[in-house]
N, C-alpha and C. Protein backbone atom coordinates (compact mmCIF):
# COMPACT_ATOMS: atom_id res chain seq x y z
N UNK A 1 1.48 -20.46 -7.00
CA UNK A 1 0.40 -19.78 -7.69
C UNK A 1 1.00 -18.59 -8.47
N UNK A 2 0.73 -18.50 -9.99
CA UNK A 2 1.30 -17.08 -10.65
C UNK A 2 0.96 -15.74 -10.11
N UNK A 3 1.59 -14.99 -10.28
CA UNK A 3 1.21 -13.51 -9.99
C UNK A 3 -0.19 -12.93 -10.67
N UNK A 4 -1.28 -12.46 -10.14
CA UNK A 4 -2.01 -12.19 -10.67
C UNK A 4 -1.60 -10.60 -11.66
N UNK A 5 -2.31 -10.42 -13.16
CA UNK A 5 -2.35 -9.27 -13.25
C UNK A 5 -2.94 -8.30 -12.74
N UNK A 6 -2.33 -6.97 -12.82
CA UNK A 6 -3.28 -5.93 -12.73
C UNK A 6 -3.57 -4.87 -13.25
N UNK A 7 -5.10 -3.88 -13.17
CA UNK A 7 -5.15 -3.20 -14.54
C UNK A 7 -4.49 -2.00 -13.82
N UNK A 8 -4.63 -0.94 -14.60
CA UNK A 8 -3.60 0.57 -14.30
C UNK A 8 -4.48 1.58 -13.21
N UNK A 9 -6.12 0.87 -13.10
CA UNK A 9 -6.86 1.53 -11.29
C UNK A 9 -6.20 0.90 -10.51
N UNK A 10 -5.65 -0.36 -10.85
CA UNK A 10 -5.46 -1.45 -9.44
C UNK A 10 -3.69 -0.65 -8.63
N UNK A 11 -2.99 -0.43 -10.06
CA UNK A 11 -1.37 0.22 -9.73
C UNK A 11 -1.94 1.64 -8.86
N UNK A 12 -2.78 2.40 -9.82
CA UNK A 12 -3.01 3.77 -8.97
C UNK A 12 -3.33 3.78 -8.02
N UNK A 13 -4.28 3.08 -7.85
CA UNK A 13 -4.43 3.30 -5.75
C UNK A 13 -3.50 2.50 -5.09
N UNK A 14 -2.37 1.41 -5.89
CA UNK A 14 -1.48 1.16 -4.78
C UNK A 14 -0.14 2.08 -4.68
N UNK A 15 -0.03 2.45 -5.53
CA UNK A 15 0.98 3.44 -5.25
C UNK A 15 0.25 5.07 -5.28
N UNK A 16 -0.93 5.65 -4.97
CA UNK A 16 -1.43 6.99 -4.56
C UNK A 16 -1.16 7.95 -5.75
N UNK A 17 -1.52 7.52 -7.05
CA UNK A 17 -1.14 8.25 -7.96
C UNK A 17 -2.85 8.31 -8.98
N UNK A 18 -2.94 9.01 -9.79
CA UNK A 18 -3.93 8.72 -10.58
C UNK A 18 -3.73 8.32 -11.94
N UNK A 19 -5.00 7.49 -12.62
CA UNK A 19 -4.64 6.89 -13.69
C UNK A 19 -3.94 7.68 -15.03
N UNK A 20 -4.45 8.87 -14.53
CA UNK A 20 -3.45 9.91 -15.91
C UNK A 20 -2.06 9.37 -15.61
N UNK A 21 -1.47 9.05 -14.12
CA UNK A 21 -0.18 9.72 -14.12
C UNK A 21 0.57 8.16 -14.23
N UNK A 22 -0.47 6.70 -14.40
CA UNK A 22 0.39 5.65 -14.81
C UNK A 22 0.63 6.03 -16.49
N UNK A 23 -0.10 6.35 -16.84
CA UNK A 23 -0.07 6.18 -18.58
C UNK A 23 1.02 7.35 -18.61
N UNK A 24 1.18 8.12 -17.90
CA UNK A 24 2.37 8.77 -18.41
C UNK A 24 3.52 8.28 -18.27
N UNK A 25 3.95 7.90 -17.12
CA UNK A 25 4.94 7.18 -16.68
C UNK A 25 5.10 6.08 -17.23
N UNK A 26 3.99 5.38 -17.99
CA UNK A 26 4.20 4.45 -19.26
C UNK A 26 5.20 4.96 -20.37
N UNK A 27 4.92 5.90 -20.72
CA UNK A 27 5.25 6.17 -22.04
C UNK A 27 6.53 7.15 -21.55
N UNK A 28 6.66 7.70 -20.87
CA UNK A 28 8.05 8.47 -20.65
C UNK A 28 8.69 8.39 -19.53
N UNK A 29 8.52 7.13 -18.77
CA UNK A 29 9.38 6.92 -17.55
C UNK A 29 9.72 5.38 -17.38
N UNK A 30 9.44 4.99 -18.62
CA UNK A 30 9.62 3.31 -18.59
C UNK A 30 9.05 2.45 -17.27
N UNK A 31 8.03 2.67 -17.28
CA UNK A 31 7.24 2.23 -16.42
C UNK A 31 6.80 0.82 -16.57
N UNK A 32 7.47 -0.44 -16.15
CA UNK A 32 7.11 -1.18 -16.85
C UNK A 32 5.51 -2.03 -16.62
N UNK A 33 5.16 -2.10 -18.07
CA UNK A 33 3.71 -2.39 -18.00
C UNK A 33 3.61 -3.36 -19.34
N UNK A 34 2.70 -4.29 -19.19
CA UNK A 34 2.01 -5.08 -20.40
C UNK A 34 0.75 -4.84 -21.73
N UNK A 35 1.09 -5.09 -23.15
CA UNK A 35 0.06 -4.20 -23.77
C UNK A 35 -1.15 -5.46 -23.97
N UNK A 36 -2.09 -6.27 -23.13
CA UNK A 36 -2.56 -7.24 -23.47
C UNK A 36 -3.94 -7.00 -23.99
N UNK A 37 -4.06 -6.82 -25.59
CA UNK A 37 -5.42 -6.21 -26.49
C UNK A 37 -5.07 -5.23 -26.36
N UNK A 38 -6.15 -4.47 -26.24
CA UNK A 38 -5.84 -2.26 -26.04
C UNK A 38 -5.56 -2.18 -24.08
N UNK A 39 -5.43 -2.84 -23.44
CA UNK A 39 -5.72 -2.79 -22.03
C UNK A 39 -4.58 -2.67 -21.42
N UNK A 40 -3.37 -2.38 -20.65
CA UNK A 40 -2.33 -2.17 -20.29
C UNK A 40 -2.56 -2.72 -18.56
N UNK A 41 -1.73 -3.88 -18.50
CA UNK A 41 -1.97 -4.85 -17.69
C UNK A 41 -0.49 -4.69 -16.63
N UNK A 42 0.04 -5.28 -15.42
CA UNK A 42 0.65 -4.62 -14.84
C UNK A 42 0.88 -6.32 -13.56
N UNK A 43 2.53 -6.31 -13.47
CA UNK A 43 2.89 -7.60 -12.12
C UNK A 43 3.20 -6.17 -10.95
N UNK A 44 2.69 -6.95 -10.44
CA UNK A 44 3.38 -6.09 -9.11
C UNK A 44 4.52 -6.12 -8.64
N UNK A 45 5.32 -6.80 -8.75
CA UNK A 45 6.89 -7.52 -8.46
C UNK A 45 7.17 -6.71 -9.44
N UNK A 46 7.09 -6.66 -10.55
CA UNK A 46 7.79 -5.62 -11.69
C UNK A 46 7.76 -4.12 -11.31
N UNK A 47 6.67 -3.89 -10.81
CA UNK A 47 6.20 -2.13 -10.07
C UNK A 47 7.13 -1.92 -9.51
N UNK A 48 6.96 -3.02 -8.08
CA UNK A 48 8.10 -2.84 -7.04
C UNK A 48 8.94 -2.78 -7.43
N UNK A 49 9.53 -3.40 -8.34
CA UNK A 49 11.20 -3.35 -8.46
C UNK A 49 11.33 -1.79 -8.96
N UNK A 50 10.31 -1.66 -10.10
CA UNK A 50 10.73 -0.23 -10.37
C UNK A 50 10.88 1.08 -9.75
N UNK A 51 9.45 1.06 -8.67
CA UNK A 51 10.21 2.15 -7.67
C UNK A 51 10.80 1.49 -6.88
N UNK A 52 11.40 0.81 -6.29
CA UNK A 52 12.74 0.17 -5.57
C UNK A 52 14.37 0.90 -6.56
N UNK A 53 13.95 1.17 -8.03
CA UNK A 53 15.38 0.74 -8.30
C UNK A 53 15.07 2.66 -8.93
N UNK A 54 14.10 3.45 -7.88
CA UNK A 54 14.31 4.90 -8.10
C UNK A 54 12.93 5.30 -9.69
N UNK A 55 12.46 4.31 -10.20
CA UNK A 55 11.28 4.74 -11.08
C UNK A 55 10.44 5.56 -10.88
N UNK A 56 9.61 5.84 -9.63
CA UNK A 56 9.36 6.77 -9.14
C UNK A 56 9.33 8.38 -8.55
N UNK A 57 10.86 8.62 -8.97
CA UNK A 57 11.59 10.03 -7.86
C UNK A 57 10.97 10.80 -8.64
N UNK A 58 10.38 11.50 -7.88
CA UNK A 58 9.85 13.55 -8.65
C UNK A 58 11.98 13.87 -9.37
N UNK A 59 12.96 13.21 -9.00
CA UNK A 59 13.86 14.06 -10.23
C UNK A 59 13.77 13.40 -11.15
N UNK A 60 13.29 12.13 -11.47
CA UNK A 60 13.78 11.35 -13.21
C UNK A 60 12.20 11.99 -13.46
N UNK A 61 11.21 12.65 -13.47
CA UNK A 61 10.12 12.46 -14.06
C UNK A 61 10.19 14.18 -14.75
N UNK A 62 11.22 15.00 -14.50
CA UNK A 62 11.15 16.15 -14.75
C UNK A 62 9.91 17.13 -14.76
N UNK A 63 9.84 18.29 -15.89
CA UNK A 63 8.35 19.02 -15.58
C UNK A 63 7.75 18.75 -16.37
N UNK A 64 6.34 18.62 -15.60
CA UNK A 64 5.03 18.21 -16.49
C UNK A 64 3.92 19.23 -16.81
């Protein structure tokens, strides 16, 4: 069965963040995400890998 998508509420409450702080991490933390229409769509296997491979750390995200 494919991976379902998901939208950027579904990422925020799985990783405890709010939706301001995916769209940022979109655009300046290479967050990887999908642009499908205006809607920014999201695998979870891709998430994981990214905080797995340190996407996440309070040091790569500097001050906000």
């Amino acid at each position: 069965m494919p991976e379902p998508w998901l939208s950027a509420d579904d990422i925020a409450v799985r990783l405890v963040i709010t939706k301001d702080t995916v769209y940022s991490w979109i655009a300046d933390k290479g967050m990887p995400a999908h642009k499908i229409g205006r809607l920014w769509k999201f695998q979870t296997s891709e998430i994981d890998d990214w905080v797995r491979a340190g996407g996440g750390e309070a040091s790569r995200l500097g001050p906000n």
